[in-house]
PDB file of N, CA and C in Angstrom:
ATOM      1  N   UNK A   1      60.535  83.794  -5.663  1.00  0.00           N
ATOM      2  CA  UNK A   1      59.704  84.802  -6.275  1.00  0.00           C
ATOM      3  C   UNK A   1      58.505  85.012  -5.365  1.00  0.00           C
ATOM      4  N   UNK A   2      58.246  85.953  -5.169  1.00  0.00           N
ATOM      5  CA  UNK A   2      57.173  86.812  -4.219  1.00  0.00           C
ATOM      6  C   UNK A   2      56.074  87.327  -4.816  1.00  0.00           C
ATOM      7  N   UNK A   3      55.235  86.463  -5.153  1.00  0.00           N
ATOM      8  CA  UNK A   3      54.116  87.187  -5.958  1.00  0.00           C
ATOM      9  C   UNK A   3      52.366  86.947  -5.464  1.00  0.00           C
ATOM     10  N   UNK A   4      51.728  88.132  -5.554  1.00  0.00           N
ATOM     11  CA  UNK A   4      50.453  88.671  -5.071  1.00  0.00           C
ATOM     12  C   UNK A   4      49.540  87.110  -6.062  1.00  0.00           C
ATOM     13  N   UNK A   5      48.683  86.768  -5.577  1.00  0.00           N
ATOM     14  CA  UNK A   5      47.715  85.769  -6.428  1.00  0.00           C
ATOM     15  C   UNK A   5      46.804  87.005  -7.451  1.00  0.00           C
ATOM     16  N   UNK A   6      46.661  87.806  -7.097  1.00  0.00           N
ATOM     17  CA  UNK A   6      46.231  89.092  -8.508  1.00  0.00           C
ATOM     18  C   UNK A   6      47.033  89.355  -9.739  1.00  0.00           C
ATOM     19  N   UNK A   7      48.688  89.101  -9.218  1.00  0.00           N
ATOM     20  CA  UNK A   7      49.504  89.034 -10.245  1.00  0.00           C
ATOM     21  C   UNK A   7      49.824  87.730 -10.784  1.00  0.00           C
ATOM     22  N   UNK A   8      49.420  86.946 -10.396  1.00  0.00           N
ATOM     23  CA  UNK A   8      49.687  85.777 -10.791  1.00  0.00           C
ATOM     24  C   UNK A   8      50.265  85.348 -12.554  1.00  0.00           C
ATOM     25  N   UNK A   9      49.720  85.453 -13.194  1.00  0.00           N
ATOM     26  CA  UNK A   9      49.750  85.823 -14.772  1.00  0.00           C
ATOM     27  C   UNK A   9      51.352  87.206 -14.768  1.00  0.00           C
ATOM     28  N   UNK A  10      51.389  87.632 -14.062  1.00  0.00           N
ATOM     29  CA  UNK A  10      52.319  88.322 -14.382  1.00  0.00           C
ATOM     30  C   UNK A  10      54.016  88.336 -14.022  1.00  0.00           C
ATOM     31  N   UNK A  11      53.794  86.900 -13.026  1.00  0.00           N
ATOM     32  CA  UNK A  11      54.922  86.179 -12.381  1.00  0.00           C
ATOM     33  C   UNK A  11      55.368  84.733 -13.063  1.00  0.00           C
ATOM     34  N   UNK A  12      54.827  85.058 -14.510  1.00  0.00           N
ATOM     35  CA  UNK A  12      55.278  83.385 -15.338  1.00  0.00           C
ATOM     36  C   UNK A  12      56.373  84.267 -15.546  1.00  0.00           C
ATOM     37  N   UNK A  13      57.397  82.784 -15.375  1.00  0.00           N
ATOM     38  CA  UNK A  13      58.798  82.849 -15.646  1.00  0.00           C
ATOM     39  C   UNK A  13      59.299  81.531 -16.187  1.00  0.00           C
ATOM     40  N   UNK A  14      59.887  81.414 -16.800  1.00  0.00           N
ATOM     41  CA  UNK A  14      60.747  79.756 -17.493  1.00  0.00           C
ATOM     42  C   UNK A  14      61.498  79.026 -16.347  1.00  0.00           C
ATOM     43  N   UNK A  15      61.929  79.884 -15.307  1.00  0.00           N
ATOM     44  CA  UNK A  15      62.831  79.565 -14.205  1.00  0.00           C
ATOM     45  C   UNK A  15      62.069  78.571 -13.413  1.00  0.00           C
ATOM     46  N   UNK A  16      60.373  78.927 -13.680  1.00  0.00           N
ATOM     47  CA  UNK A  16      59.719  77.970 -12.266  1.00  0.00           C
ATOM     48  C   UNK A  16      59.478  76.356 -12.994  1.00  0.00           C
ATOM     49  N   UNK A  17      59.679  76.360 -14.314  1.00  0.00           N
ATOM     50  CA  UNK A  17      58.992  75.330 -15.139  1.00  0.00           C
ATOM     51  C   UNK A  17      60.298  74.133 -14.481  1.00  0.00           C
ATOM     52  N   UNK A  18      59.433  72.715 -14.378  1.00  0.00           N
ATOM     53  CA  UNK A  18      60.116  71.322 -13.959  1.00  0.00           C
ATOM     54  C   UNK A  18      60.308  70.459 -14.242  1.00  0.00           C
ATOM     55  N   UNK A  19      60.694  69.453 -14.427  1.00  0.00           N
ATOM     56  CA  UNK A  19      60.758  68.052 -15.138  1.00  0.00           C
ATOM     57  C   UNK A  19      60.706  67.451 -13.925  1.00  0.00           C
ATOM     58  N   UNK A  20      60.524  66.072 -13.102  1.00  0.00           N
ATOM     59  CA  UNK A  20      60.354  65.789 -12.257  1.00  0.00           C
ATOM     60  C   UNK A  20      60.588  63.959 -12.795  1.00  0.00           C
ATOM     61  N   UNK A  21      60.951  63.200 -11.646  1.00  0.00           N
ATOM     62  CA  UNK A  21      61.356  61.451 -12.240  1.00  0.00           C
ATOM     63  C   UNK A  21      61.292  60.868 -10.487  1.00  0.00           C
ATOM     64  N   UNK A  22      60.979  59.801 -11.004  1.00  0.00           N
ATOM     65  CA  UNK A  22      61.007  58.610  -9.793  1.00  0.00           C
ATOM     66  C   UNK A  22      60.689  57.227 -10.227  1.00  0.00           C
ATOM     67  N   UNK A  23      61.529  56.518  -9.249  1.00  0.00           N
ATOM     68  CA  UNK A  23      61.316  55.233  -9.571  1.00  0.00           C
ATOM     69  C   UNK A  23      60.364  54.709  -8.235  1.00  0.00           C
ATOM     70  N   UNK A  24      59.176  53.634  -7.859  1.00  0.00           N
ATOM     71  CA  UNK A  24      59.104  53.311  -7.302  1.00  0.00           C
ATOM     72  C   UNK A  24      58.673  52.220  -7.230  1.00  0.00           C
ATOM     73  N   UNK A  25      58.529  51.138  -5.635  1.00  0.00           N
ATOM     74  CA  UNK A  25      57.643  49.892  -5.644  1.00  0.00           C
ATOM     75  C   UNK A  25      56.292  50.197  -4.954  1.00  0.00           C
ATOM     76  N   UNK A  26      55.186  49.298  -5.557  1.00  0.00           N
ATOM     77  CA  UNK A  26      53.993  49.654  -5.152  1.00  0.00           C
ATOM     78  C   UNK A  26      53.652  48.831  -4.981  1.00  0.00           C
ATOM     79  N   UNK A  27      52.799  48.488  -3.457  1.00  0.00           N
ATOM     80  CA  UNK A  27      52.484  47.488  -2.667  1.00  0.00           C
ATOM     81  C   UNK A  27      50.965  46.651  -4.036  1.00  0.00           C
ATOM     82  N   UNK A  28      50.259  47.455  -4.506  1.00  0.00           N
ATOM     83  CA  UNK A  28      49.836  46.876  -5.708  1.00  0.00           C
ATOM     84  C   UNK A  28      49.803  47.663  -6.732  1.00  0.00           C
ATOM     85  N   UNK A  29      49.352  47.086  -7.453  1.00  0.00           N
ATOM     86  CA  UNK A  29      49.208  48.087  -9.244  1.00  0.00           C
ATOM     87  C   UNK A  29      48.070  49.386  -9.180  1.00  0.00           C
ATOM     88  N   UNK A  30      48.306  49.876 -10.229  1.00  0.00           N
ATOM     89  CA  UNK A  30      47.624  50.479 -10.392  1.00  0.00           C
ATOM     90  C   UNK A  30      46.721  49.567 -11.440  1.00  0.00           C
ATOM     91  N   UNK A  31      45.246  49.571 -10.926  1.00  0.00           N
ATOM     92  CA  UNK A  31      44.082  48.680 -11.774  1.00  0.00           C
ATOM     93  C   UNK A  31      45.263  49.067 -13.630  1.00  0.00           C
ATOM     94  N   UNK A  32      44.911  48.357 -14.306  1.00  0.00           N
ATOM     95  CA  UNK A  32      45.241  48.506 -15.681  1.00  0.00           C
ATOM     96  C   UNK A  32      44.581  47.810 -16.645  1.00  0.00           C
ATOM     97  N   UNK A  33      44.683  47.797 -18.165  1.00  0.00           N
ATOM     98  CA  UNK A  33      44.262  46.754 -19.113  1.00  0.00           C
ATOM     99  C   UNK A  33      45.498  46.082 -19.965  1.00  0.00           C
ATOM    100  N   UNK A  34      45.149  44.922 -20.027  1.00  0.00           N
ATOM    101  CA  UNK A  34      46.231  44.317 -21.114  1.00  0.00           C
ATOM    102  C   UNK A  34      45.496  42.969 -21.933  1.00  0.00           C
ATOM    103  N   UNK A  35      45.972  42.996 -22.992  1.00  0.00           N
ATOM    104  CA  UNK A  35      45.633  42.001 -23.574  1.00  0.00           C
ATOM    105  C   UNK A  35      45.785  40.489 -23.440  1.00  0.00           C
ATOM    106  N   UNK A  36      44.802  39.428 -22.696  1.00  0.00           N
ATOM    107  CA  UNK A  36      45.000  37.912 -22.995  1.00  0.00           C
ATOM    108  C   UNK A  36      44.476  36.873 -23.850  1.00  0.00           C
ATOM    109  N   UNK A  37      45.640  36.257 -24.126  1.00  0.00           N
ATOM    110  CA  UNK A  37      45.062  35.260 -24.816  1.00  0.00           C
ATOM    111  C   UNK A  37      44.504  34.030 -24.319  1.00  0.00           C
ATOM    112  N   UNK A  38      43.506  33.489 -24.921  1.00  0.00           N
ATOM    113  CA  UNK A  38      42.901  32.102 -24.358  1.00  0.00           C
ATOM    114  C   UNK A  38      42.158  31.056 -25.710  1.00  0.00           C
ATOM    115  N   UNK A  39      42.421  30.044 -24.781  1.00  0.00           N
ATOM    116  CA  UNK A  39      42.620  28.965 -25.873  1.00  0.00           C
ATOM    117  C   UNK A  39      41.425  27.510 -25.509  1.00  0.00           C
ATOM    118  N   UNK A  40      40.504  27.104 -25.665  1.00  0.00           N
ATOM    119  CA  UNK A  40      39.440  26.589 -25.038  1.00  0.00           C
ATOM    120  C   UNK A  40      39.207  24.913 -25.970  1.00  0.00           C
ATOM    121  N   UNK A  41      38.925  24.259 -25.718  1.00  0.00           N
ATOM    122  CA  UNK A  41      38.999  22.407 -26.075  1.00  0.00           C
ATOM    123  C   UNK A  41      37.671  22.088 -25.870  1.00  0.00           C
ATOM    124  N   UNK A  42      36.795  22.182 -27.231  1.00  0.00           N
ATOM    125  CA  UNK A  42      35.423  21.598 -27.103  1.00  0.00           C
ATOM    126  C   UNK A  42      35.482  20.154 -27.773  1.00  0.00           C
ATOM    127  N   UNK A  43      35.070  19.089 -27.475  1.00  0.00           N
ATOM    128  CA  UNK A  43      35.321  17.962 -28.298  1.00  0.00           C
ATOM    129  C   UNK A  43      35.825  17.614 -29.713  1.00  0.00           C
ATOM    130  N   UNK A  44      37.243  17.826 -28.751  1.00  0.00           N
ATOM    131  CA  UNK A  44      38.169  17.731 -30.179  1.00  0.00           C
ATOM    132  C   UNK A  44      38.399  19.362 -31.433  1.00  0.00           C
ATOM    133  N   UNK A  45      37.521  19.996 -30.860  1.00  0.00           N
ATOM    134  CA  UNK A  45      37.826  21.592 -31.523  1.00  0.00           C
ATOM    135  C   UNK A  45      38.589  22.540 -30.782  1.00  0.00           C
ATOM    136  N   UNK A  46      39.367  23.472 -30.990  1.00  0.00           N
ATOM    137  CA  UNK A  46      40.649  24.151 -30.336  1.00  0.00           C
ATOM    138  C   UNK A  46      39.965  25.655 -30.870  1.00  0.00           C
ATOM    139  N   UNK A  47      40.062  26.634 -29.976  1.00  0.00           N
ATOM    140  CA  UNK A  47      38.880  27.677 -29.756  1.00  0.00           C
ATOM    141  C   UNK A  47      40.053  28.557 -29.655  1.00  0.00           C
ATOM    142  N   UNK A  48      40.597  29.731 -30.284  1.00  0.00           N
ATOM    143  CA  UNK A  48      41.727  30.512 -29.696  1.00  0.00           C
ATOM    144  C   UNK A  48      41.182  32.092 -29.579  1.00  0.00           C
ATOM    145  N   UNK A  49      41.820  33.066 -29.218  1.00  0.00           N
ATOM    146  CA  UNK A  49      40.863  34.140 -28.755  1.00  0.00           C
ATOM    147  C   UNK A  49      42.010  34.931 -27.964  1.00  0.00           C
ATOM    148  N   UNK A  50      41.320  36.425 -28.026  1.00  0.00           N
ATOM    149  CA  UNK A  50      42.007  37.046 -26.739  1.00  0.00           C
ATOM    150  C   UNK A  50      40.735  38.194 -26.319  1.00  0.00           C
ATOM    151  N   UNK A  51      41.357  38.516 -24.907  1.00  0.00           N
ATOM    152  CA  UNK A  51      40.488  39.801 -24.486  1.00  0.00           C
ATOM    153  C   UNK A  51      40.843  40.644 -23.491  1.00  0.00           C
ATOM    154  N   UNK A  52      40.170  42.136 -23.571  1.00  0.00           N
ATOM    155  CA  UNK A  52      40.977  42.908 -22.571  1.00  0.00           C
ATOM    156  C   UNK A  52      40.286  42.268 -21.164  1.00  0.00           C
ATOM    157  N   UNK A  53      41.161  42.349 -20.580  1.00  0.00           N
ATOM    158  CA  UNK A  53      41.315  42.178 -18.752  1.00  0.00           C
ATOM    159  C   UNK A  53      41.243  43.391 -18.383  1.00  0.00           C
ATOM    160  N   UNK A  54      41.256  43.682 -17.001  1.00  0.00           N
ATOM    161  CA  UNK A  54      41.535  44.418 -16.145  1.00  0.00           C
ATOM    162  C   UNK A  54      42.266  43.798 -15.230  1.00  0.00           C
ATOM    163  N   UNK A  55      43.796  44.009 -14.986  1.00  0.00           N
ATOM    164  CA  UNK A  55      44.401  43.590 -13.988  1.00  0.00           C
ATOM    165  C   UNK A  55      44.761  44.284 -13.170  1.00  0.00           C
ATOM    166  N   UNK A  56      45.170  44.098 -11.998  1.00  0.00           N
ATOM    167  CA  UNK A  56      45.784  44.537 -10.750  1.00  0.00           C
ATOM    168  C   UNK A  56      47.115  44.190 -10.330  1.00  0.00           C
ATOM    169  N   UNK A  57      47.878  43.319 -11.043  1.00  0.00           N
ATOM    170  CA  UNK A  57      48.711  42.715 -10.357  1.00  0.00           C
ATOM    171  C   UNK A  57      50.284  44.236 -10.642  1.00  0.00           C
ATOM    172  N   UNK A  58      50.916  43.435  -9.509  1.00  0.00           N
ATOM    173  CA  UNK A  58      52.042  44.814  -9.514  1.00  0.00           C
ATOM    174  C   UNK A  58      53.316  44.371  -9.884  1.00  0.00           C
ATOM    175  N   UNK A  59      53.428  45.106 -11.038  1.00  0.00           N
ATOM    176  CA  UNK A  59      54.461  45.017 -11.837  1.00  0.00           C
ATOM    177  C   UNK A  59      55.564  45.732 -11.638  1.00  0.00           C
ATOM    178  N   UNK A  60      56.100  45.856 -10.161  1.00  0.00           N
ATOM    179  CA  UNK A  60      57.182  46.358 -10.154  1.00  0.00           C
ATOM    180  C   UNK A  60      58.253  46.688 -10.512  1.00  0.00           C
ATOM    181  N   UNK A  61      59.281  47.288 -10.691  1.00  0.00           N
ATOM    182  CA  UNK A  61      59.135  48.998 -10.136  1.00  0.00           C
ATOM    183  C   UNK A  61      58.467  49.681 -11.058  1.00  0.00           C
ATOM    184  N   UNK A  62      57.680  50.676 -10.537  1.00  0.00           N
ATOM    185  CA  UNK A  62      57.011  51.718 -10.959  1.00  0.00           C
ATOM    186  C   UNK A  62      57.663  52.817 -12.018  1.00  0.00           C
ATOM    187  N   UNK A  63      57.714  53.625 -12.788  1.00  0.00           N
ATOM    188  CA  UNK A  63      58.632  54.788 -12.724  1.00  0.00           C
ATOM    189  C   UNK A  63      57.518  55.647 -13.105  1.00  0.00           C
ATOM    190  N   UNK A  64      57.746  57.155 -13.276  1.00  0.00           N
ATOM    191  CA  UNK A  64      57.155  58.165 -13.195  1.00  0.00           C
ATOM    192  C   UNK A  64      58.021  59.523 -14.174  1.00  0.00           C
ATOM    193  N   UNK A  65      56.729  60.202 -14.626  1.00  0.00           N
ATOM    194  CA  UNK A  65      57.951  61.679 -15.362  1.00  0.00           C
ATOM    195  C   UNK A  65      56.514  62.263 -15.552  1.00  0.00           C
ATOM    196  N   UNK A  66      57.127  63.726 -14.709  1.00  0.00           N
ATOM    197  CA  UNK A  66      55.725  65.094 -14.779  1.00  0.00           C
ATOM    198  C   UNK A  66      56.958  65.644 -15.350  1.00  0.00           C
ATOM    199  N   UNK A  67      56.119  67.067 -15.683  1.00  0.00           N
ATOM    200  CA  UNK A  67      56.592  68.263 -16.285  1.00  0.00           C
ATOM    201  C   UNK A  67      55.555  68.821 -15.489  1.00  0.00           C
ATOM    202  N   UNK A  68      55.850  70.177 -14.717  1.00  0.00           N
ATOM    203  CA  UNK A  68      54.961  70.778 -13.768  1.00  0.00           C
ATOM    204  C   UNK A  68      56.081  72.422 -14.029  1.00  0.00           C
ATOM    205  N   UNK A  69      55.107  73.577 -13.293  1.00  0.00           N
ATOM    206  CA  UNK A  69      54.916  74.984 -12.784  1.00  0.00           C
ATOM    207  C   UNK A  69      54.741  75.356 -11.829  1.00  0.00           C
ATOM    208  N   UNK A  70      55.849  75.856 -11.178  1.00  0.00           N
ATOM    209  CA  UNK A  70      55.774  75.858  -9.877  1.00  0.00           C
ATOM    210  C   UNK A  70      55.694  77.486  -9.088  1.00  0.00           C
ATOM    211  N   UNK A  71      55.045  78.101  -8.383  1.00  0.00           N
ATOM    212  CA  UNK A  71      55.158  79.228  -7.757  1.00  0.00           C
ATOM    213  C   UNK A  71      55.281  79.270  -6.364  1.00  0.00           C
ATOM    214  N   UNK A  72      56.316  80.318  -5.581  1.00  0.00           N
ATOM    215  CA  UNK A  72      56.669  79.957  -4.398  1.00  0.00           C
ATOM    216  C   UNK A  72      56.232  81.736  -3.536  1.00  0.00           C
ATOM    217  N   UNK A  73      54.928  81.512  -2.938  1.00  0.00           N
ATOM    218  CA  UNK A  73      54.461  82.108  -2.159  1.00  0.00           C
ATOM    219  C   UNK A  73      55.782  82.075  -0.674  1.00  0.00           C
ATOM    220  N   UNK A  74      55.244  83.072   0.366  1.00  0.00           N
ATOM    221  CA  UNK A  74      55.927  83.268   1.511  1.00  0.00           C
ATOM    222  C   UNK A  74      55.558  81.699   2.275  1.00  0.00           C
ATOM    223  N   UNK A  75      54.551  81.217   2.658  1.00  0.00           N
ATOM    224  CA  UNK A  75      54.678  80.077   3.035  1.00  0.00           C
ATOM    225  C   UNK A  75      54.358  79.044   2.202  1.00  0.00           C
ATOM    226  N   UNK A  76      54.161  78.966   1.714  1.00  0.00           N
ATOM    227  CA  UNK A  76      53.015  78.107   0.402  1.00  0.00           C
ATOM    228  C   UNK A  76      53.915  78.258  -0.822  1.00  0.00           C
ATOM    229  N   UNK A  77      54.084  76.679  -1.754  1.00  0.00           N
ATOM    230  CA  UNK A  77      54.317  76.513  -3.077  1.00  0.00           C
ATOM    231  C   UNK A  77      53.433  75.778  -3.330  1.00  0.00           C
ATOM    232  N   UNK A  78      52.748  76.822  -4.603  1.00  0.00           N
ATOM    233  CA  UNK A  78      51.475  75.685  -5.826  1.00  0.00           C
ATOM    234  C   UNK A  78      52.678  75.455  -6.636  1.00  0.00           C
ATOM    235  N   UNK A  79      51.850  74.671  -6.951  1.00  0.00           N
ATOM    236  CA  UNK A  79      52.329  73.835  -8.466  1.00  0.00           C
ATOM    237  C   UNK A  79      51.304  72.643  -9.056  1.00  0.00           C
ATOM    238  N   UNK A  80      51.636  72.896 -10.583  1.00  0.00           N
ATOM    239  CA  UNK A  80      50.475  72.275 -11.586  1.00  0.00           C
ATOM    240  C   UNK A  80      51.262  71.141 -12.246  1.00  0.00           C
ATOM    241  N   UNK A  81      50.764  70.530 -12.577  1.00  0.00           N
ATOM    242  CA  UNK A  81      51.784  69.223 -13.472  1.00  0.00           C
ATOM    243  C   UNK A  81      51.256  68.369 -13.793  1.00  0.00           C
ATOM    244  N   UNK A  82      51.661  67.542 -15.003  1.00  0.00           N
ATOM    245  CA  UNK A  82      51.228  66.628 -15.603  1.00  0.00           C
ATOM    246  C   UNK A  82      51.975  65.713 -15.741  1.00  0.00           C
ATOM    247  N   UNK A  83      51.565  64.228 -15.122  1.00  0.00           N
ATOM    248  CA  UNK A  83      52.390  63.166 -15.147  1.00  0.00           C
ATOM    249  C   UNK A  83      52.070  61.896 -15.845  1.00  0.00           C
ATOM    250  N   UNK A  84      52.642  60.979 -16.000  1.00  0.00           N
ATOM    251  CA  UNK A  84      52.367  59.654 -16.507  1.00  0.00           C
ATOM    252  C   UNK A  84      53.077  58.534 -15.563  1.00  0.00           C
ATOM    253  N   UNK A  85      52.292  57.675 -14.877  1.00  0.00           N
ATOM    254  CA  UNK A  85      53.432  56.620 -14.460  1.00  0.00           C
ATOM    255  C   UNK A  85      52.746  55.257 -14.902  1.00  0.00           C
ATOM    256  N   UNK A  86      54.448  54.360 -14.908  1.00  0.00           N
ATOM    257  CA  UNK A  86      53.745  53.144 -15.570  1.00  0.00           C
ATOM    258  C   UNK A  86      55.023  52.178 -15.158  1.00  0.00           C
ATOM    259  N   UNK A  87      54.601  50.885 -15.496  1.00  0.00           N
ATOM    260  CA  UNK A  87      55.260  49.237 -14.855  1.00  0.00           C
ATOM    261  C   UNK A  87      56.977  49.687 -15.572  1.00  0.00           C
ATOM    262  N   UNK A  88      58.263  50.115 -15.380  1.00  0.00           N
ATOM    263  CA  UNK A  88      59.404  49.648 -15.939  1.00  0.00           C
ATOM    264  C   UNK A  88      59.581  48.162 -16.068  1.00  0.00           C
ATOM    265  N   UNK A  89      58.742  47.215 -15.338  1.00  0.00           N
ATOM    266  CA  UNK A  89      58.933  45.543 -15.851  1.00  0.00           C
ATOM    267  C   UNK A  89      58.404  44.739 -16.309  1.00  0.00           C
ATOM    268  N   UNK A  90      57.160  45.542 -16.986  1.00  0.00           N
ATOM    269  CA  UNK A  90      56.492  44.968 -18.143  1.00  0.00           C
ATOM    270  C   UNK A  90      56.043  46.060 -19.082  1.00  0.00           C
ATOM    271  N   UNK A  91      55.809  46.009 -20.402  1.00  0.00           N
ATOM    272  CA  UNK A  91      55.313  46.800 -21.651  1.00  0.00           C
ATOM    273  C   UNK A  91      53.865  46.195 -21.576  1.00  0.00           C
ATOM    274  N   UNK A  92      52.954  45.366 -21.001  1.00  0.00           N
ATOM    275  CA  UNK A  92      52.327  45.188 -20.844  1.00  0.00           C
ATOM    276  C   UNK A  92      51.131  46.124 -20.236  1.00  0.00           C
ATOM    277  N   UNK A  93      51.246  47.027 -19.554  1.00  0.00           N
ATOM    278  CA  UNK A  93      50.334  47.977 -19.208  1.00  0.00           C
ATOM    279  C   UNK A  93      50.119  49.591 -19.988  1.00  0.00           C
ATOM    280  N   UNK A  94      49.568  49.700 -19.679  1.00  0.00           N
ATOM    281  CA  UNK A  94      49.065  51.245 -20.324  1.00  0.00           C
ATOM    282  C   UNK A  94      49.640  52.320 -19.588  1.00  0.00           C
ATOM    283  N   UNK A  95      50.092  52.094 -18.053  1.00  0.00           N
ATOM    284  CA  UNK A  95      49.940  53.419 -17.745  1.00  0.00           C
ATOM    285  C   UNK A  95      49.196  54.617 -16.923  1.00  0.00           C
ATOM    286  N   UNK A  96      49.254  55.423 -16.246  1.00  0.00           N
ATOM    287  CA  UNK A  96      48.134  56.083 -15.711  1.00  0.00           C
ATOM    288  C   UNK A  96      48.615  57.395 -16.025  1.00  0.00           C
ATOM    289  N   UNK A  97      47.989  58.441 -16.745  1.00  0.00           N
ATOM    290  CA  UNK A  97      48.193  59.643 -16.793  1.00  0.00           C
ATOM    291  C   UNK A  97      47.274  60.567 -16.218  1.00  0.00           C
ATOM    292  N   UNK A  98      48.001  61.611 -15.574  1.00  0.00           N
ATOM    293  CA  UNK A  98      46.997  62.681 -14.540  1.00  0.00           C
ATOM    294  C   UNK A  98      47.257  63.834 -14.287  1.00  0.00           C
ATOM    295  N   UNK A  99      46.536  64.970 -14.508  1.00  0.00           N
ATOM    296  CA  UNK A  99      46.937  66.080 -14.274  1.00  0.00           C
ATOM    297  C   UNK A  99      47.073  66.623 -12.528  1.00  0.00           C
ATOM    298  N   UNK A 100      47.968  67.300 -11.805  1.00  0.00           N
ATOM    299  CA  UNK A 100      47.961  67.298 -10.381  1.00  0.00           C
ATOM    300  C   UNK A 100      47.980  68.985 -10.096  1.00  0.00           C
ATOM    301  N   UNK A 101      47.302  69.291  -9.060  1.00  0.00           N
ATOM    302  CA  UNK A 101      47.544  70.659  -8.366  1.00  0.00           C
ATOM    303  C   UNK A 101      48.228  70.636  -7.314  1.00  0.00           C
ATOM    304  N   UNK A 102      49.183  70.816  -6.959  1.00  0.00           N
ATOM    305  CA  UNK A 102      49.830  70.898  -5.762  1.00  0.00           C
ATOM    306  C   UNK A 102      49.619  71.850  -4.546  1.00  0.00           C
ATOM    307  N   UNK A 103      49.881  71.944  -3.659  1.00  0.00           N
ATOM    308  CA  UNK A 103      49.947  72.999  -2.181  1.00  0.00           C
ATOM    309  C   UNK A 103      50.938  72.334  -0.959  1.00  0.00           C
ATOM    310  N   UNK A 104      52.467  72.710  -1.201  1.00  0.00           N
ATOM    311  CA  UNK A 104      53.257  72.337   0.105  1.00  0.00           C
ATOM    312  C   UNK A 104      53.642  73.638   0.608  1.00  0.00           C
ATOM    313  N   UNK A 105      52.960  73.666   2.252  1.00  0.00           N
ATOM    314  CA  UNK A 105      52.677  74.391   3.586  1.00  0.00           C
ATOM    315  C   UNK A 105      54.186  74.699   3.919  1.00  0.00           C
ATOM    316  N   UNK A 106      55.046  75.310   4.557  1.00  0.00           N
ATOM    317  CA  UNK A 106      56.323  75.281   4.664  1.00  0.00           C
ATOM    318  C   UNK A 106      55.623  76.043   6.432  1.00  0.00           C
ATOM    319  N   UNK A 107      55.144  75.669   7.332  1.00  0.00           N
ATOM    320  CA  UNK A 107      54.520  76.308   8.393  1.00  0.00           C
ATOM    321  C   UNK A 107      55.786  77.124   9.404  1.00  0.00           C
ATOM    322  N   UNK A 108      57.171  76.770   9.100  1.00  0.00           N
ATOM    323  CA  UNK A 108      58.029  77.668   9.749  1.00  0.00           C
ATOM    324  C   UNK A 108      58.624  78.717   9.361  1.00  0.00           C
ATOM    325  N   UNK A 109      58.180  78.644   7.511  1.00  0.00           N
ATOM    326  CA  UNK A 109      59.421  79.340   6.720  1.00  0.00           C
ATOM    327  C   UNK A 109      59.276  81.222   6.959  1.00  0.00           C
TER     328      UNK A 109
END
């Protein structure tokens, strides 16, 4: 689709809309929170407890799922999307969700 950035609004189509997936490994985490428990021994009294952390550690593999809009200029595709990625090997994390703007250059096309 070939469309002017003036028309922009007038080049929505259902055809450009995406679902998008990946799995990956990540050399570390993404920072996160999770809940620990801790358990502490004052003379003879047993102290139990939990609290949020902030961890780092990488819970590999990663996975990922946007839903994005995509428009394909003569050299140039934008695209908008909204993703979530998070640990497939622990339920332990939250997650990172983010909205993205895209711009891939196609400099020969």
């Amino acid at each position: 689709m070939d469309c002017s950035l003036a028309a922009l609004i007038a080049c929505f189509s259902w055809s450009n809309l995406y679902i998008d997936s990946d799995v990956s490994m990540l050399d570390t985490s993404v920072p996160h929170q999770e809940w620990r428990n801790f358990e502490s021994h004052h003379d003879g009294i047993i102290e139990t407890g939990g609290s949020m952390v902030t961890v780092d550690d990488p819970y590999n593999p990663y996975g990922r799922l946007a839903i994005g809009y995509g428009l394909e200029f003569r050299a140039v595709t934008l695209s908008l999307e909204v993703s979530h990625i998070s640990s497939i090997a622990t339920n332990r994390d939250r997650g990172v969700n983010a909205l993205s703007l895209r711009m891939r250059w196609y400099p020969f096309r």
